[in-house]
C-alpha atoms as a PDB file:
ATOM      1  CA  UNK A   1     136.655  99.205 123.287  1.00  0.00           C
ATOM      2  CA  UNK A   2     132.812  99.922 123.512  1.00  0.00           C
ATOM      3  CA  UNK A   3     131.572 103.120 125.061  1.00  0.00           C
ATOM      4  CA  UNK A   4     129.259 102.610 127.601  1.00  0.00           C
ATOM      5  CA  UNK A   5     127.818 106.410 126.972  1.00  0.00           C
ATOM      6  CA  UNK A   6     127.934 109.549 124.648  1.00  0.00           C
ATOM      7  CA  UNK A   7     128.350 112.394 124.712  1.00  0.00           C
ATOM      8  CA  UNK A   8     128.203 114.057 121.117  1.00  0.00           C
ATOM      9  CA  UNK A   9     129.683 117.477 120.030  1.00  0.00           C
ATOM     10  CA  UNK A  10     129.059 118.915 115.947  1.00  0.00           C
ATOM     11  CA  UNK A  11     132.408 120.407 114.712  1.00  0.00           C
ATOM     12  CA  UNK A  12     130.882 123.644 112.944  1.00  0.00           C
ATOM     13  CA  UNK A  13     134.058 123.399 111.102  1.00  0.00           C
ATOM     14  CA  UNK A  14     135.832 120.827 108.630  1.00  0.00           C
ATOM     15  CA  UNK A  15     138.438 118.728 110.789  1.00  0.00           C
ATOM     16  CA  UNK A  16     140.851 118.612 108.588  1.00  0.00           C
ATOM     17  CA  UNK A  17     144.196 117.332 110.445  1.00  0.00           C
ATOM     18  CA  UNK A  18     145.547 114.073 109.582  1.00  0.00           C
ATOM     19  CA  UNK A  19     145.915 111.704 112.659  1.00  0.00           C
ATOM     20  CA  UNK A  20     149.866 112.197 111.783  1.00  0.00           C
ATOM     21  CA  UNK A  21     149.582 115.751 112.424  1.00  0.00           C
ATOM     22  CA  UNK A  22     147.004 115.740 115.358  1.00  0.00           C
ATOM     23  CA  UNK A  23     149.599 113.206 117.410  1.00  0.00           C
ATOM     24  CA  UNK A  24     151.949 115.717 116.933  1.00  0.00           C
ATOM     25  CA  UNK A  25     149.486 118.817 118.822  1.00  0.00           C
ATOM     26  CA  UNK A  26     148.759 116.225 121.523  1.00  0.00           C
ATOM     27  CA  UNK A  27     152.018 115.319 122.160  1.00  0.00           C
ATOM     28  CA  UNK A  28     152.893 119.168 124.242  1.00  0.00           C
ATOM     29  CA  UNK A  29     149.936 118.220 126.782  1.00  0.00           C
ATOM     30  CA  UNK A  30     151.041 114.253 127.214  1.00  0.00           C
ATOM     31  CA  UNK A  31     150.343 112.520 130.536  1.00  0.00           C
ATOM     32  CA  UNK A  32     152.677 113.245 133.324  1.00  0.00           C
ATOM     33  CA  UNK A  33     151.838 111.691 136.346  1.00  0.00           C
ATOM     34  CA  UNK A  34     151.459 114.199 139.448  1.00  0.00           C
ATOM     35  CA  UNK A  35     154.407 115.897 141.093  1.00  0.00           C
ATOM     36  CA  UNK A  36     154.937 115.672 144.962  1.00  0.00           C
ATOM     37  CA  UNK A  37     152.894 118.973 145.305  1.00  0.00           C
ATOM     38  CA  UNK A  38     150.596 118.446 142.294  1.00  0.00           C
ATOM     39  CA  UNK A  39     146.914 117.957 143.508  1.00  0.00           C
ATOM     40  CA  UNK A  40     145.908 116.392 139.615  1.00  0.00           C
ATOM     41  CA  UNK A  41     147.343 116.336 136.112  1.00  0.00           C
ATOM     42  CA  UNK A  42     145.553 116.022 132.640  1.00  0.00           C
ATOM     43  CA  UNK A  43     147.307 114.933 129.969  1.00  0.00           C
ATOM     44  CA  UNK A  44     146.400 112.420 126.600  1.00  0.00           C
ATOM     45  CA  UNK A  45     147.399 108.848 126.874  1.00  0.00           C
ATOM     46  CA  UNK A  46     147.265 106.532 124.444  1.00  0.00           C
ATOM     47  CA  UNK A  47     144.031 104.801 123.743  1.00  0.00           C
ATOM     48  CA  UNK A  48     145.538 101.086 123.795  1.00  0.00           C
ATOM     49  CA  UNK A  49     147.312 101.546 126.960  1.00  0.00           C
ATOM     50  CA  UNK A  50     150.702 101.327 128.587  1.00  0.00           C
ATOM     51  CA  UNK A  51     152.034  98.909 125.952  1.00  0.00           C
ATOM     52  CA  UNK A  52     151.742 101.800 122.930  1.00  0.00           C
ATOM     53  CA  UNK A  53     152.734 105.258 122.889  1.00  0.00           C
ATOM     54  CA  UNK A  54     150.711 106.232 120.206  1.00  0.00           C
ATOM     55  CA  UNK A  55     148.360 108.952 121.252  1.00  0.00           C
ATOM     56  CA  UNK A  56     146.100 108.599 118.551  1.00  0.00           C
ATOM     57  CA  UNK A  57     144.398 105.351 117.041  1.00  0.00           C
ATOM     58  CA  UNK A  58     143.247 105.573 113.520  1.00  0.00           C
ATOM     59  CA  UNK A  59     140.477 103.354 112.146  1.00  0.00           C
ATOM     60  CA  UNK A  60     138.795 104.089 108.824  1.00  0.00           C
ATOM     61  CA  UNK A  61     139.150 107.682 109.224  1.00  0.00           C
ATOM     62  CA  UNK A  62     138.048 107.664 112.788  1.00  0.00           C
ATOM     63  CA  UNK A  63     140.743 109.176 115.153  1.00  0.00           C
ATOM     64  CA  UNK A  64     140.579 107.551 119.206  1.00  0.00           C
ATOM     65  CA  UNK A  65     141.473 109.518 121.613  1.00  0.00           C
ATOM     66  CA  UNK A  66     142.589 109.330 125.625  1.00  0.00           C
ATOM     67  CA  UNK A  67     142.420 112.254 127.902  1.00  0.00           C
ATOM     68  CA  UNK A  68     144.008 110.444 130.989  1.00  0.00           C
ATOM     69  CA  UNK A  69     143.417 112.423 134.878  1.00  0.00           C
ATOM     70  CA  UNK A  70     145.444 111.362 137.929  1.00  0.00           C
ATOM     71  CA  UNK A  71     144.145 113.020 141.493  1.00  0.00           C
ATOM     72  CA  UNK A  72     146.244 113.258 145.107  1.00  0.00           C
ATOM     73  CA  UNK A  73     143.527 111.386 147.696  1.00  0.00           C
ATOM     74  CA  UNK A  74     143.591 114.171 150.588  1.00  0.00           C
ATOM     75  CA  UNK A  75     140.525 113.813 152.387  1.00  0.00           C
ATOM     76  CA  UNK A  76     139.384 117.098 153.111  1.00  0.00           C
ATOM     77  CA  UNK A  77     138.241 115.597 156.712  1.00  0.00           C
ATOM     78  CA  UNK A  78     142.098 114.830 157.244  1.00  0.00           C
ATOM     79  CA  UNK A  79     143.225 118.123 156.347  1.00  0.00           C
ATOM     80  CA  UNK A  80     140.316 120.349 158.254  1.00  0.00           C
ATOM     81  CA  UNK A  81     141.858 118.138 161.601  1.00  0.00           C
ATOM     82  CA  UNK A  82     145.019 118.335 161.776  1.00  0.00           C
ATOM     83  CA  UNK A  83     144.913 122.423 160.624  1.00  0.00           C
ATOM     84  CA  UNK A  84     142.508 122.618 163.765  1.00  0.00           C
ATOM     85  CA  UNK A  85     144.808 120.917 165.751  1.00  0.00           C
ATOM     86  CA  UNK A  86     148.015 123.255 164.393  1.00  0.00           C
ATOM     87  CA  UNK A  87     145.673 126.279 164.666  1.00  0.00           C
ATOM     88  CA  UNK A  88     144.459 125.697 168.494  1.00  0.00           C
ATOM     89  CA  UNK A  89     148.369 124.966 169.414  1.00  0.00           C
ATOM     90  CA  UNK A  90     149.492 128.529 167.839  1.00  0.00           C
ATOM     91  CA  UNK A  91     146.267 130.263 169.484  1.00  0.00           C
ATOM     92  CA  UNK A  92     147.243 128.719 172.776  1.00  0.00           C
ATOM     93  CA  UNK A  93     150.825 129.725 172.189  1.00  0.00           C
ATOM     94  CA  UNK A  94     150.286 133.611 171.096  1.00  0.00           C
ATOM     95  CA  UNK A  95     147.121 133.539 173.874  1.00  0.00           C
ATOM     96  CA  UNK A  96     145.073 135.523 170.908  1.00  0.00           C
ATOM     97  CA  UNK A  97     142.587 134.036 167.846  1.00  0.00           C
ATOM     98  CA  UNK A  98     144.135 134.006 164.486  1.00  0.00           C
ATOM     99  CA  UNK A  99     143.122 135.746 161.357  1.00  0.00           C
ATOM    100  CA  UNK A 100     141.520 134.112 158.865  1.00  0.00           C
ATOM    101  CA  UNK A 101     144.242 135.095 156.584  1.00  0.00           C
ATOM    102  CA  UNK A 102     146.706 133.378 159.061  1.00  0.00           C
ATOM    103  CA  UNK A 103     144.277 129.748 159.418  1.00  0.00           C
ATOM    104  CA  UNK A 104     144.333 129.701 155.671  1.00  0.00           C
ATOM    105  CA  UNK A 105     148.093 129.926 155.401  1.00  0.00           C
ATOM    106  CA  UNK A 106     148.184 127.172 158.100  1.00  0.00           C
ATOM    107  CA  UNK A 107     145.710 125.021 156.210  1.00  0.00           C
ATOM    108  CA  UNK A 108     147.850 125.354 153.047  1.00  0.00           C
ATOM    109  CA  UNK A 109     150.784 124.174 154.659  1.00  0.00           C
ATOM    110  CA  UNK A 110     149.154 121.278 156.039  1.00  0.00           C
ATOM    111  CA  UNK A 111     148.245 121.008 152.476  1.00  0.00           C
ATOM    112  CA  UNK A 112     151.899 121.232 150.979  1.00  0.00           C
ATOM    113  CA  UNK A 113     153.004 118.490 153.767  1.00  0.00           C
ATOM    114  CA  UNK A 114     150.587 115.771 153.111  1.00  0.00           C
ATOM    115  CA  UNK A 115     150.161 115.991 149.221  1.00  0.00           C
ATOM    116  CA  UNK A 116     153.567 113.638 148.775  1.00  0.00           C
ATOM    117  CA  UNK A 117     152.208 111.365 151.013  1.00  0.00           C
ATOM    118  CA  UNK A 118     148.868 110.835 149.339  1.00  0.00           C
ATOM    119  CA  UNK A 119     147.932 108.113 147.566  1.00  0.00           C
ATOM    120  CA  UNK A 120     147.121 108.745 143.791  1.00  0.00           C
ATOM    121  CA  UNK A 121     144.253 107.558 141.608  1.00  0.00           C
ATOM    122  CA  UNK A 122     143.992 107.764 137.927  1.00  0.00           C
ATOM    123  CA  UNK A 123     140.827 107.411 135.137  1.00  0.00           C
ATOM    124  CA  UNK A 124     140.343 107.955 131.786  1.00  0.00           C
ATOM    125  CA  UNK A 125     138.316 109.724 129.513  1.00  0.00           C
ATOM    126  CA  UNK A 126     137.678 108.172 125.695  1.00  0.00           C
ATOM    127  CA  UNK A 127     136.505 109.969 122.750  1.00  0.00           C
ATOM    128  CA  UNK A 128     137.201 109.679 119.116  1.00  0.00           C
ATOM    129  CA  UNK A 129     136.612 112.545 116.021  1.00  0.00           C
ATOM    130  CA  UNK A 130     134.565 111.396 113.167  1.00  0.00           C
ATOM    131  CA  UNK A 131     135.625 114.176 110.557  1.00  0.00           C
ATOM    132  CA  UNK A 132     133.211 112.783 107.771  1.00  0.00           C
ATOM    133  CA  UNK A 133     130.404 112.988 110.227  1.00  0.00           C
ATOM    134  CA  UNK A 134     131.560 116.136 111.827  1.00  0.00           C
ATOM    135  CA  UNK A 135     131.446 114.677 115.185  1.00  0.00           C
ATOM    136  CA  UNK A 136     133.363 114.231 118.727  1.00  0.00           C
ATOM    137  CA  UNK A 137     131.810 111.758 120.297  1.00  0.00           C
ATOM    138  CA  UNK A 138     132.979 111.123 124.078  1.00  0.00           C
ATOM    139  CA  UNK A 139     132.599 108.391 126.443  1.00  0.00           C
ATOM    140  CA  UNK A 140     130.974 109.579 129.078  1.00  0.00           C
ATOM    141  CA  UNK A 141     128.546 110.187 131.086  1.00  0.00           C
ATOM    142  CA  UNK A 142     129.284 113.228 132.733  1.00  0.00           C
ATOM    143  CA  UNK A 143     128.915 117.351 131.012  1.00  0.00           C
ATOM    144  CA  UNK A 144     132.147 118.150 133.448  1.00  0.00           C
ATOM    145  CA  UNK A 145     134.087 115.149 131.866  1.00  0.00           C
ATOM    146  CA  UNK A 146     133.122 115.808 128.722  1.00  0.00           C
ATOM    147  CA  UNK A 147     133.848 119.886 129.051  1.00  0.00           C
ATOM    148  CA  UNK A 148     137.154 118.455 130.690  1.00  0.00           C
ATOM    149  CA  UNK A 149     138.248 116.690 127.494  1.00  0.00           C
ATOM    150  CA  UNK A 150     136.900 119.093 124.837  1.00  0.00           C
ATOM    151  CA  UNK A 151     138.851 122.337 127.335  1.00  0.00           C
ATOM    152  CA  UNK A 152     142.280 120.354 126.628  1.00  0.00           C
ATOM    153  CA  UNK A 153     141.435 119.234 122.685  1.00  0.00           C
ATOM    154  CA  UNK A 154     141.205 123.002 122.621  1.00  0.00           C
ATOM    155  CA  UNK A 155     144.265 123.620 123.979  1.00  0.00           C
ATOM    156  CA  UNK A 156     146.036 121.107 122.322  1.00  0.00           C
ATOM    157  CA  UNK A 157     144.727 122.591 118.796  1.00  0.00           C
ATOM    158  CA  UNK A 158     144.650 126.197 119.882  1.00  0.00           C
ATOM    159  CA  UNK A 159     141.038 126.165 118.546  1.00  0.00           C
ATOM    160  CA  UNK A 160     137.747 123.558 118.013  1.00  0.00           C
ATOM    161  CA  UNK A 161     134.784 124.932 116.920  1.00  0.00           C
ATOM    162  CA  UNK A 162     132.392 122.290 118.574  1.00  0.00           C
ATOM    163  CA  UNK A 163     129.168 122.722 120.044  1.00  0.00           C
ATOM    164  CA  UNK A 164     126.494 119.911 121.990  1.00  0.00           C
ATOM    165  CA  UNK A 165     124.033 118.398 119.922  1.00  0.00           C
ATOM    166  CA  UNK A 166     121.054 120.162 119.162  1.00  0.00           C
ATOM    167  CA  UNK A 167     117.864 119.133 117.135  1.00  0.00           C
ATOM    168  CA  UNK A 168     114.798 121.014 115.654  1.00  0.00           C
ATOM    169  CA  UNK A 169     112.720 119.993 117.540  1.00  0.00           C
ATOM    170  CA  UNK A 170     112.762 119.318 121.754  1.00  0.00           C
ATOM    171  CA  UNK A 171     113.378 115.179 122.276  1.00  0.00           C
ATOM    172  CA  UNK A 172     111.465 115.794 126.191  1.00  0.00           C
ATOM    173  CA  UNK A 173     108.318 117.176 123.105  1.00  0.00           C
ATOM    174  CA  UNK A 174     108.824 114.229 120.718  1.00  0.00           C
ATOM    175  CA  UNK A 175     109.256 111.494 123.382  1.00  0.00           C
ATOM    176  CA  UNK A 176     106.314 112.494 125.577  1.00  0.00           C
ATOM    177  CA  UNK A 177     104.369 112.104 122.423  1.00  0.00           C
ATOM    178  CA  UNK A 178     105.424 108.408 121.863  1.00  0.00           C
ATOM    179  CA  UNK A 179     104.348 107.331 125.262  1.00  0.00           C
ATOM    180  CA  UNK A 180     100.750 109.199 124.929  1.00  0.00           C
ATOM    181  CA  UNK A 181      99.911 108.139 121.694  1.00  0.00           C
ATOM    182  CA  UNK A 182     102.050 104.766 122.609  1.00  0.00           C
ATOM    183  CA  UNK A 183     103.763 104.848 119.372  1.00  0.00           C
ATOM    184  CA  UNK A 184     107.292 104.812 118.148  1.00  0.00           C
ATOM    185  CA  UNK A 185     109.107 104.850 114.486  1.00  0.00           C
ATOM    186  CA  UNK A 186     109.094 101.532 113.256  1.00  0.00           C
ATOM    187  CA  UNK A 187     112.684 101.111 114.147  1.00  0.00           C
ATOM    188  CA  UNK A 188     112.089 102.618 117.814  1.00  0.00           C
ATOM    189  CA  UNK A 189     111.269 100.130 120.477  1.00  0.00           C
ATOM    190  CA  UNK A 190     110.163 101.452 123.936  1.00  0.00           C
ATOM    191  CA  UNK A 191     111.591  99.745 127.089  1.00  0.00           C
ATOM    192  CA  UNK A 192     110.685  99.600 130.533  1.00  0.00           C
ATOM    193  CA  UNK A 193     112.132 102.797 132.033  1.00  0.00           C
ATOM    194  CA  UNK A 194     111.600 106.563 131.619  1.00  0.00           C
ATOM    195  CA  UNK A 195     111.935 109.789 133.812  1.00  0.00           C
ATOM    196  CA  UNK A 196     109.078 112.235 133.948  1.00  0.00           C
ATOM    197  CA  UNK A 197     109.248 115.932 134.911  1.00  0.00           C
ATOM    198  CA  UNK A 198     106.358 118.579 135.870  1.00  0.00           C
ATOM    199  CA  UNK A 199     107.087 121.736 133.512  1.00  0.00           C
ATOM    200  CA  UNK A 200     106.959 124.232 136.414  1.00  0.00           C
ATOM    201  CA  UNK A 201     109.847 125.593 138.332  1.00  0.00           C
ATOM    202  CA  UNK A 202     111.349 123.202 140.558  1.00  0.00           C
ATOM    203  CA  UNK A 203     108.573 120.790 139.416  1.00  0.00           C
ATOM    204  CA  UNK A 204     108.088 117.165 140.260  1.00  0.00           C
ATOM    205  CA  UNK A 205     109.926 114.063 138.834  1.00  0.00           C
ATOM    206  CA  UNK A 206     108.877 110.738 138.641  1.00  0.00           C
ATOM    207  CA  UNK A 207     111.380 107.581 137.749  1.00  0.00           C
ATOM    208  CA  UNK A 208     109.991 104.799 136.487  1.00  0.00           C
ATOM    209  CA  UNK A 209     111.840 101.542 136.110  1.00  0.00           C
ATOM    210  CA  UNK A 210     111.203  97.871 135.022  1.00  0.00           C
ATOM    211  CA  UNK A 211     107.511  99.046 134.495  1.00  0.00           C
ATOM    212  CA  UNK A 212     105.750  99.003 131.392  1.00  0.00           C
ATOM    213  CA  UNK A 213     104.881 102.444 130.079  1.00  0.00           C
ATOM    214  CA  UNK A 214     101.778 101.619 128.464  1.00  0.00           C
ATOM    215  CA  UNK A 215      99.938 101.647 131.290  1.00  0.00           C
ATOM    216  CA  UNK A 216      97.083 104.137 132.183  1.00  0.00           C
ATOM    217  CA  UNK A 217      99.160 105.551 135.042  1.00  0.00           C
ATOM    218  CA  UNK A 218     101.870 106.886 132.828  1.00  0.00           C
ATOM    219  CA  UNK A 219      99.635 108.497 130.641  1.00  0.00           C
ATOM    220  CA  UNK A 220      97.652 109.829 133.643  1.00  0.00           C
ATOM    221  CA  UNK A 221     100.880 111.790 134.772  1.00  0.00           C
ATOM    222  CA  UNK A 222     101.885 112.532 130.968  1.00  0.00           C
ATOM    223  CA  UNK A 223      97.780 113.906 130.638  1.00  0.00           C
ATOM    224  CA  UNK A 224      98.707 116.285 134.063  1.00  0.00           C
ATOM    225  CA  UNK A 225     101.131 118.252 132.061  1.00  0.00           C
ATOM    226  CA  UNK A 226     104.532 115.991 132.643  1.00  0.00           C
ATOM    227  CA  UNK A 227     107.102 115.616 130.090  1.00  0.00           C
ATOM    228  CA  UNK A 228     109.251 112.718 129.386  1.00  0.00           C
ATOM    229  CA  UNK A 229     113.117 113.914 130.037  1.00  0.00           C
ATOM    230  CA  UNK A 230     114.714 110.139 130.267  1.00  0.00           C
ATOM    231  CA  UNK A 231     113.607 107.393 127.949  1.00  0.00           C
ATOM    232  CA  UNK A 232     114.647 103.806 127.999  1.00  0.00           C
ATOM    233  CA  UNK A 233     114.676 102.811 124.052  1.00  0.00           C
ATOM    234  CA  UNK A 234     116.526 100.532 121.917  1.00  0.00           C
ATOM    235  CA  UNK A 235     117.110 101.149 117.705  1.00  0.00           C
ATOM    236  CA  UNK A 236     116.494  98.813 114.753  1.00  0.00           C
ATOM    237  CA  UNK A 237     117.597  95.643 117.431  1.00  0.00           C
ATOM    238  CA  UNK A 238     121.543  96.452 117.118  1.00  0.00           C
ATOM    239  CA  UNK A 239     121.472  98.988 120.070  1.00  0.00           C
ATOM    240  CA  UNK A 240     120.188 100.117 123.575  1.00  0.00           C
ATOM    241  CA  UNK A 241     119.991 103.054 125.392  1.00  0.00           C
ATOM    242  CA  UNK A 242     118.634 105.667 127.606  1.00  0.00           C
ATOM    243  CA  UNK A 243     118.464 109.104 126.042  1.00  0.00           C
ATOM    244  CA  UNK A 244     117.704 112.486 128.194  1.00  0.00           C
ATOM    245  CA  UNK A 245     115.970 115.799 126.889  1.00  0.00           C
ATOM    246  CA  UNK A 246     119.809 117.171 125.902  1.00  0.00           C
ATOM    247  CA  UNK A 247     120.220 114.172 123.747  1.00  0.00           C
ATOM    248  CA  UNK A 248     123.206 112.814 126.106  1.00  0.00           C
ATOM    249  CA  UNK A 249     123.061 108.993 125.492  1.00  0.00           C
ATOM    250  CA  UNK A 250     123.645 106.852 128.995  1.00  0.00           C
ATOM    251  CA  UNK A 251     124.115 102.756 129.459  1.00  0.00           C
ATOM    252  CA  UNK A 252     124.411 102.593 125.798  1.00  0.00           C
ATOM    253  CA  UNK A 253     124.455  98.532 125.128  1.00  0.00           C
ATOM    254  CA  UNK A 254     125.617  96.966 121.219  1.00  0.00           C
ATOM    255  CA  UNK A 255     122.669  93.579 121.142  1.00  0.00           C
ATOM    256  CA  UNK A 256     123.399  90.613 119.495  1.00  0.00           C
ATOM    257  CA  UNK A 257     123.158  92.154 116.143  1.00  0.00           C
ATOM    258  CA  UNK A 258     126.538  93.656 116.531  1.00  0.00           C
ATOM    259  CA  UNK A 259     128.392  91.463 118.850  1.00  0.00           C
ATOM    260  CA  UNK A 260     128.292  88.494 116.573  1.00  0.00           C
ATOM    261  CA  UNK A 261     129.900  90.364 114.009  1.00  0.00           C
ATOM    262  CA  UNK A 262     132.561  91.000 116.328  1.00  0.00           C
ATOM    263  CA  UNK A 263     132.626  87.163 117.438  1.00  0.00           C
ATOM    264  CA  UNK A 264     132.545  86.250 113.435  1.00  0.00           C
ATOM    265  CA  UNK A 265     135.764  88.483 113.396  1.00  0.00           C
ATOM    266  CA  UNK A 266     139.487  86.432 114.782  1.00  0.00           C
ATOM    267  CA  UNK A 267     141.785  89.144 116.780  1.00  0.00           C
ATOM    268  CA  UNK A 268     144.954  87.445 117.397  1.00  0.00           C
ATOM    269  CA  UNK A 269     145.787  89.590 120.251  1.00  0.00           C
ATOM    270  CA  UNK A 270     144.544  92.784 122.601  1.00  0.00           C
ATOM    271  CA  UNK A 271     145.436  95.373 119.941  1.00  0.00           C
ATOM    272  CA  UNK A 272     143.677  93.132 117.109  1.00  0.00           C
ATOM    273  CA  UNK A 273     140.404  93.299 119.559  1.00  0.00           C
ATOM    274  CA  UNK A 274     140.653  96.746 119.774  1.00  0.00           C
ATOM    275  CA  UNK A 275     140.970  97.294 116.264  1.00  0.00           C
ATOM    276  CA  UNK A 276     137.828  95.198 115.370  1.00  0.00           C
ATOM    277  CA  UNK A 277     135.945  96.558 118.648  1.00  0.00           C
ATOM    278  CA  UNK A 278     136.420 100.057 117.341  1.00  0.00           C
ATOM    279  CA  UNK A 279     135.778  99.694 113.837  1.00  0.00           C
ATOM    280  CA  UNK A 280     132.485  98.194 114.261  1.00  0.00           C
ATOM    281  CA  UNK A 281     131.405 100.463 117.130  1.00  0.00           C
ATOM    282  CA  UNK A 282     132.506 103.552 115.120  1.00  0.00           C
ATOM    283  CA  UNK A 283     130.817 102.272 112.003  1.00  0.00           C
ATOM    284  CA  UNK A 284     127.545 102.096 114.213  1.00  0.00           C
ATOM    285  CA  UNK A 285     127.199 104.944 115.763  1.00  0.00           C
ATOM    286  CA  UNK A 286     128.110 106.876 111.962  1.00  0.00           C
ATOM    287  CA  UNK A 287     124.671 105.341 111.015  1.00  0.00           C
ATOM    288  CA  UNK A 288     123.062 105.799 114.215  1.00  0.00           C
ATOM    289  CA  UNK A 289     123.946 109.167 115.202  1.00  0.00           C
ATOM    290  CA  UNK A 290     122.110 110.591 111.724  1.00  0.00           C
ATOM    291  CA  UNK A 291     119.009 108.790 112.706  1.00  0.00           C
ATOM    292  CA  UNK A 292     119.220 109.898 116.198  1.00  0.00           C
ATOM    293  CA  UNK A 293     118.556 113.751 115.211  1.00  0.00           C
ATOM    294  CA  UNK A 294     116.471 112.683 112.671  1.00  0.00           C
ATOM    295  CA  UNK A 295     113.417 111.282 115.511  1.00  0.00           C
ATOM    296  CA  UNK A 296     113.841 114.549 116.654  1.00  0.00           C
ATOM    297  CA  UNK A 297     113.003 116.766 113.421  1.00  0.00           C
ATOM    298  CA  UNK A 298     116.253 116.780 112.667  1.00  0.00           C
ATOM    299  CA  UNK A 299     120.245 118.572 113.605  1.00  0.00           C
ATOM    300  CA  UNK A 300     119.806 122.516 114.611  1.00  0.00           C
ATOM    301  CA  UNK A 301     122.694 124.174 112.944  1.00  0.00           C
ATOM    302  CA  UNK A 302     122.214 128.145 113.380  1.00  0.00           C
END
């Protein structure tokens, strides 16, 4: 179990529940999977899959969680058709045009017809709360996936106090200064990608990839006013990453550091491997997170 990205929330409160007693707040919004009429469902899985029904995985204090969403496929090109169709065969029936009132209660119907028929797809979102760190940390990529997860943690709770990461100082300021003075903290190794963004309204970007950002070009567009709001980095050798200008962390990759521990480690079967995967990754990120905010001047708290 290794996240591929983060995206990292500070509890402004203590997290106090036990994993006990968090199972037991989950377990009123489990996974259902979707009625006949049901367009989607949310509910919380269990991290380790169909073979446990354990909603929450504990590891040295870390608590994994599963939001799990399954969706009706209706094509919205499907249902615009045949509602046409329906709608042209009542017009030509009553010889008069239909309200708009009347072609939406048409489409809906079409709607309520096909929805049992659909086909259903399902994914999941994975996240885990470090209480000693004060942190939900969520695999993914995506602010709606992440708002998804932390809108039904809320619900499930009745109340989390949790807001996006926020530093001292702006990472688009601090990281545009590495690449002009081309200069990094010692443990801070520049790659070969970056994003660059005019400060203006509606101002230019320019993506840079497999291309080495010393060069005078870079620093010709940095010197015209452009900020860096994607950089391409890696930390101390044990990690990769690309991090934006709201500290979201994207195609996050553990190096050789970290996967032979997990190599030097014998899991005996899938849950064993998850166990191991998720302790080390969790251990990680609890030292890496910390460092994160402190390249840029530090967390923000007020």
């Amino acid at each position: 179990m290794w996240f591929k990205n983060l995206s990292i929330f500070h509890l402004t409160e203590a997290f106090t529940l036990s994993p006990a007693e968090l199972e037991q707040k989950l377990e009123a919004l489990a996974f259902h999977p979707c009625g006949p009429h049901q367009e989607f469902t949310f509910g919380w899985t269990s991290p380790l899959g169909k073979s446990n029904q354990q909603l929450v995985h504990s590891i040295n204090g870390f608590m994994m969680l599963c939001l799990k969403k399954e969706e009706r496929l209706l094509p919205a090109s499907v249902v615009n058709e045949i509602s046409q169709e329906k709608i042209l065969e009542k017009e030509q029936q009553q010889a008069r045009k239909l309200s708009k009132k009347e072609r939406t209660e048409i489409k809906d119907e079409v709607i309520f017809d096909l929805l049992p028929k659909a086909f259903t797809f399902s994914r999941k979102i994975y996240a885990y709360i470090d209480p000693k760190g004060g942190k939900l940390i969520v695999d993914t990529a995506s602010a709606k996936n992440a708002e998804d997860l932390l809108s039904m943690l809320r619900k499930s709770l009745t109340s989390l106090p949790a807001l996006p990461l926020n530093t001292i100082d702006k990472p688009s300021t601090i990281m545009t200064e590495w690449l002009l003075k081309s200069k990094a903290p010692d443990d801070i190794l520049i790659e070969d990608e970056c994003e660059l963004r005019s400060p203006e309204e509606q101002g230019g970007i320019i993506r840079c990839k497999r291309h080495d950002l010393a060069l005078p070009e870079i620093k010709n567009h940095l010197d015209t006013g452009k900020e860096v709001i994607k950089l391409a980095i890696s930390w101390a050798d044990r990690i990769s990453f690309i991090v934006d200008e709201n500290l979201s962390i994207k195609r996050l990759r553990f190096l050789d550091l970290i996967q032979d521990q997990v190599t030097d480690i014998e899991a005996n079967d899938e849950a064993a491997q998850f166990d191991v995967d998720f302790s080390i990754m969790s251990a990680e990120l609890a030292n890496f997170i910390p460092r994160l905010l402190e390249l840029f001047g530090g967390e923000n708290q007020a």
